[in-house]
N, C-alpha and C. Protein backbone atom coordinates (compact mmCIF):
# COMPACT_ATOMS: atom_id res chain seq x y z
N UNK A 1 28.32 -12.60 11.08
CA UNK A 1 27.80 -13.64 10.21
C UNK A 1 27.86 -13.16 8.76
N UNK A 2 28.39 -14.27 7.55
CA UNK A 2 28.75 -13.73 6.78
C UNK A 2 27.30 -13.75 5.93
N UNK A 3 26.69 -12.75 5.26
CA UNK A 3 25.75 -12.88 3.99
C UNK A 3 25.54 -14.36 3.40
N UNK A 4 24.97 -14.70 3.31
CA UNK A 4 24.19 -16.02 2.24
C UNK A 4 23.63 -15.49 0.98
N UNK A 5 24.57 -15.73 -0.23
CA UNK A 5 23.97 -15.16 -1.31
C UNK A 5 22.71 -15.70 -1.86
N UNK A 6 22.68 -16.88 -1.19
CA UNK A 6 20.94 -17.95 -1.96
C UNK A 6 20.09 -17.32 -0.92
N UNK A 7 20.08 -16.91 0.30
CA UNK A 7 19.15 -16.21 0.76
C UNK A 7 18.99 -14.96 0.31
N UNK A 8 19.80 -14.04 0.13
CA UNK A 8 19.99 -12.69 -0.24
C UNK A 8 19.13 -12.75 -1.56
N UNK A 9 19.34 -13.85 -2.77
CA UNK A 9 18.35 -14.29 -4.31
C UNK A 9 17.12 -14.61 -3.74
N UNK A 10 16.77 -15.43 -2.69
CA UNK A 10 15.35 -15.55 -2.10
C UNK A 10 14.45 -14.57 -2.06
N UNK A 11 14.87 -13.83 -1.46
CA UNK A 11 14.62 -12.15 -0.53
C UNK A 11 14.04 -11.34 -1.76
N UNK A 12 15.29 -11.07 -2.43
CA UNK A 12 15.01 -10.26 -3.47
C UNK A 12 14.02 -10.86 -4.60
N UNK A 13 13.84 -11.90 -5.24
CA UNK A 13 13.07 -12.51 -6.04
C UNK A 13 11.80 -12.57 -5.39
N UNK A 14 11.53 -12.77 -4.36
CA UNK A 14 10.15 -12.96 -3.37
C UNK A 14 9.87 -11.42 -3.66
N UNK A 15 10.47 -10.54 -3.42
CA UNK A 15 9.95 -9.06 -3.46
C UNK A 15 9.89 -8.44 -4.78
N UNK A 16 10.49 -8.84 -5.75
CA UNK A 16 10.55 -8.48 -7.47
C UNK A 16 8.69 -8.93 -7.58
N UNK A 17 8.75 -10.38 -7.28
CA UNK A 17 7.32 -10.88 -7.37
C UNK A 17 6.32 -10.47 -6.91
N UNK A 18 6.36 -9.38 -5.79
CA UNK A 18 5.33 -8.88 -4.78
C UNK A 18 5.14 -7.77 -5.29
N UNK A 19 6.13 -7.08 -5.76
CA UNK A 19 5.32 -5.58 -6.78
C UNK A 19 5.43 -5.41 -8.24
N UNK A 20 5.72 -6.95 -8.61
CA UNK A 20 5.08 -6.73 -10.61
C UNK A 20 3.62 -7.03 -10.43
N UNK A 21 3.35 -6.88 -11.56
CA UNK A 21 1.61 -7.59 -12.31
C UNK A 21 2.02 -8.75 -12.66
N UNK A 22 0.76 -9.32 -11.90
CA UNK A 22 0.40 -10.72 -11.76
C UNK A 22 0.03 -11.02 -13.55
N UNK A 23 -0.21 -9.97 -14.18
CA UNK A 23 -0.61 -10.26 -15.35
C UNK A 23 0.08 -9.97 -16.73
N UNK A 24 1.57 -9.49 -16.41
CA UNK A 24 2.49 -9.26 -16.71
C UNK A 24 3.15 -10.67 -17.75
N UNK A 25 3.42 -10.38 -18.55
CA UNK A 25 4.29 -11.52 -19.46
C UNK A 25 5.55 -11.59 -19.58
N UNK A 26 5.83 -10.14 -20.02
CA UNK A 26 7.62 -9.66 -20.50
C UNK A 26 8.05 -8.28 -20.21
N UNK A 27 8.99 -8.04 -19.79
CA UNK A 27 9.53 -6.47 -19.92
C UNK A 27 9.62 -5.76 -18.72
N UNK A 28 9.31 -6.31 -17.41
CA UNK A 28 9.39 -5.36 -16.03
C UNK A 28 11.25 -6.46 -15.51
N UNK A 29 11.76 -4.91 -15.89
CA UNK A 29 13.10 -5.41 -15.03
C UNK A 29 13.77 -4.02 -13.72
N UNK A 30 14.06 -4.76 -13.02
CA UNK A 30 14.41 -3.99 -11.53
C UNK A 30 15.73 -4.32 -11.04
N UNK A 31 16.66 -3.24 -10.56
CA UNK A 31 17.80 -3.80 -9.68
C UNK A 31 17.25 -3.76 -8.19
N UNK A 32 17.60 -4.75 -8.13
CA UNK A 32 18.05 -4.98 -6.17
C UNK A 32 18.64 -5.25 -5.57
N UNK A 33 18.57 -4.41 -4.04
CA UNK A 33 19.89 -4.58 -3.35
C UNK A 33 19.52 -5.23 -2.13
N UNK A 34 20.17 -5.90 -1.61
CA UNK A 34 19.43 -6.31 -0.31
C UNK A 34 20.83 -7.07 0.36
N UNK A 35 20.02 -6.80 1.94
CA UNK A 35 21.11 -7.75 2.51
C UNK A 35 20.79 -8.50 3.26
N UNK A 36 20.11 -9.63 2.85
CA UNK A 36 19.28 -10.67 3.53
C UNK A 36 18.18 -10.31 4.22
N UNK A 37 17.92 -8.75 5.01
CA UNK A 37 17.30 -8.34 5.75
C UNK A 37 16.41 -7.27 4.99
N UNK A 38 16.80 -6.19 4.51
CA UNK A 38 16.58 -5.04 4.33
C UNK A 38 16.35 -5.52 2.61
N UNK A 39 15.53 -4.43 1.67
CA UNK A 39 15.67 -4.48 -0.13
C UNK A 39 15.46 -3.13 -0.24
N UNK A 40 16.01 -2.97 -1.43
CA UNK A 40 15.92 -1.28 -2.15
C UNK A 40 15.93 -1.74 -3.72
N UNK A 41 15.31 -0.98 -4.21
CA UNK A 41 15.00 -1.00 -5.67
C UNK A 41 16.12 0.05 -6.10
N UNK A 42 17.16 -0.07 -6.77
CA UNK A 42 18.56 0.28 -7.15
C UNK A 42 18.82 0.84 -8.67
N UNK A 43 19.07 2.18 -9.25
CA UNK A 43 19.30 2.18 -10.54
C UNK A 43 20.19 1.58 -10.98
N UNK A 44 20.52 1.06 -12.52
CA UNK A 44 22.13 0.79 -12.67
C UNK A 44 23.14 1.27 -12.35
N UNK A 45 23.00 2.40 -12.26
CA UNK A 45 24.68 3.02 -12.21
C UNK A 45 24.63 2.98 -10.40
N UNK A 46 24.06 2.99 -9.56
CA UNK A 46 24.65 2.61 -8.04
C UNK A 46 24.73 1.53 -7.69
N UNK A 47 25.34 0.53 -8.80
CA UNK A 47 25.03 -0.68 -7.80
C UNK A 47 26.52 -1.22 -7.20
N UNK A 48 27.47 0.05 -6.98
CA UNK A 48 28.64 -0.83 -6.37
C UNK A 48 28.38 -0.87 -5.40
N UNK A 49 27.84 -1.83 -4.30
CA UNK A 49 27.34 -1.50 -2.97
C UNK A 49 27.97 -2.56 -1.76
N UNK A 50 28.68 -2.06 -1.17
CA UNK A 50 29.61 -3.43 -0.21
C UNK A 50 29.14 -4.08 0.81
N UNK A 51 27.48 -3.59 1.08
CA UNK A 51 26.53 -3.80 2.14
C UNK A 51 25.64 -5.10 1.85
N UNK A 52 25.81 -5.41 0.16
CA UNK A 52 24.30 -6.77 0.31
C UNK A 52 25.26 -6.70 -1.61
N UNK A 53 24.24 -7.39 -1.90
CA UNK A 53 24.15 -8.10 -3.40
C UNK A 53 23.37 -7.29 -3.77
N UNK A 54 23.35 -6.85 -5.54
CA UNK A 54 22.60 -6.26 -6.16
C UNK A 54 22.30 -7.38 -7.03
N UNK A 55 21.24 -7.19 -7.79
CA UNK A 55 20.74 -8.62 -8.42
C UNK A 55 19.52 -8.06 -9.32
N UNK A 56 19.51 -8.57 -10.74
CA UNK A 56 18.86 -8.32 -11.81
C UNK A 56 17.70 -8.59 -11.96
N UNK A 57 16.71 -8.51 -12.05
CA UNK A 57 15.10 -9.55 -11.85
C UNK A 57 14.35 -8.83 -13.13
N UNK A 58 14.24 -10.01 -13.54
CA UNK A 58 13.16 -9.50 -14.74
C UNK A 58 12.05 -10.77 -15.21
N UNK A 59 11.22 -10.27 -16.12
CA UNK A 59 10.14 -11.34 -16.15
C UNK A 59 10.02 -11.46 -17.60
N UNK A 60 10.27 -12.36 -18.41
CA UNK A 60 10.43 -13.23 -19.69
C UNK A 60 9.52 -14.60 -19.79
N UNK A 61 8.49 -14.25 -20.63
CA UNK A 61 7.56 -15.73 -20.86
C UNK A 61 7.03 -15.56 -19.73
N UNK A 62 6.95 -14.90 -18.73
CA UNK A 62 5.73 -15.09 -17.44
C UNK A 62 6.80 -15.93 -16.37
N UNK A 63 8.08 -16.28 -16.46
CA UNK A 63 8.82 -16.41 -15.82
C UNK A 63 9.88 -15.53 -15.01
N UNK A 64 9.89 -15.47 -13.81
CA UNK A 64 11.68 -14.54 -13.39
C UNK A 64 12.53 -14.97 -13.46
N UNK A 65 13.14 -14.16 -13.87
CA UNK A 65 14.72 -14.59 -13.85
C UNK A 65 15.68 -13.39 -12.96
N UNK A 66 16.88 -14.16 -12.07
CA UNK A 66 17.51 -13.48 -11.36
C UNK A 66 18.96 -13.54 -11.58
N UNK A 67 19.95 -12.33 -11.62
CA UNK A 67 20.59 -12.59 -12.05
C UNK A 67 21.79 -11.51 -11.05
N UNK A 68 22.74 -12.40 -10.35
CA UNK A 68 24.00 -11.36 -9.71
C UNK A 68 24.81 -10.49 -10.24
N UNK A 69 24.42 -9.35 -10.15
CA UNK A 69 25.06 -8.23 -10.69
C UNK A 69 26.43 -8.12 -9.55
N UNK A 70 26.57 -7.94 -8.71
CA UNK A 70 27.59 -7.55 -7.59
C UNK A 70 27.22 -8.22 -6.32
């Protein structure tokens, strides 16, 4: 079964949200890797990864934003 990248953005954004501060405004950004199943919190420089999507998450104005790196 092939990966679903809108699930794979689900996954990871649900979990970006589960370990920032709730009270947080601006400035917490994280790579992630995930493969629909599994997440890892990823530095920049490993994210060539052929196993899942790595994906950008950061929080601006009290909003996330997600963004496909690979």
């Amino acid at each position: 079964m092939k990966l679903d990248v809108w699930s794979a953005k689900k996954k990871a954004v649900e979990y970006y949200e589960s370990i920032r501060s709730k009270t947080l405004v601006s400035g917490f950004t994280k790579y992630i890797l995930t493969n629909g199943d599994d997440i890892l919190i990823v530095n920049q420089q490993s994210m060539n990864s052929s196993n899942g999507y790595v994906f950008r998450c950061e929080t601006r104005n009290n909003v996330t934003y997600c963004e496909l790196v690979n």
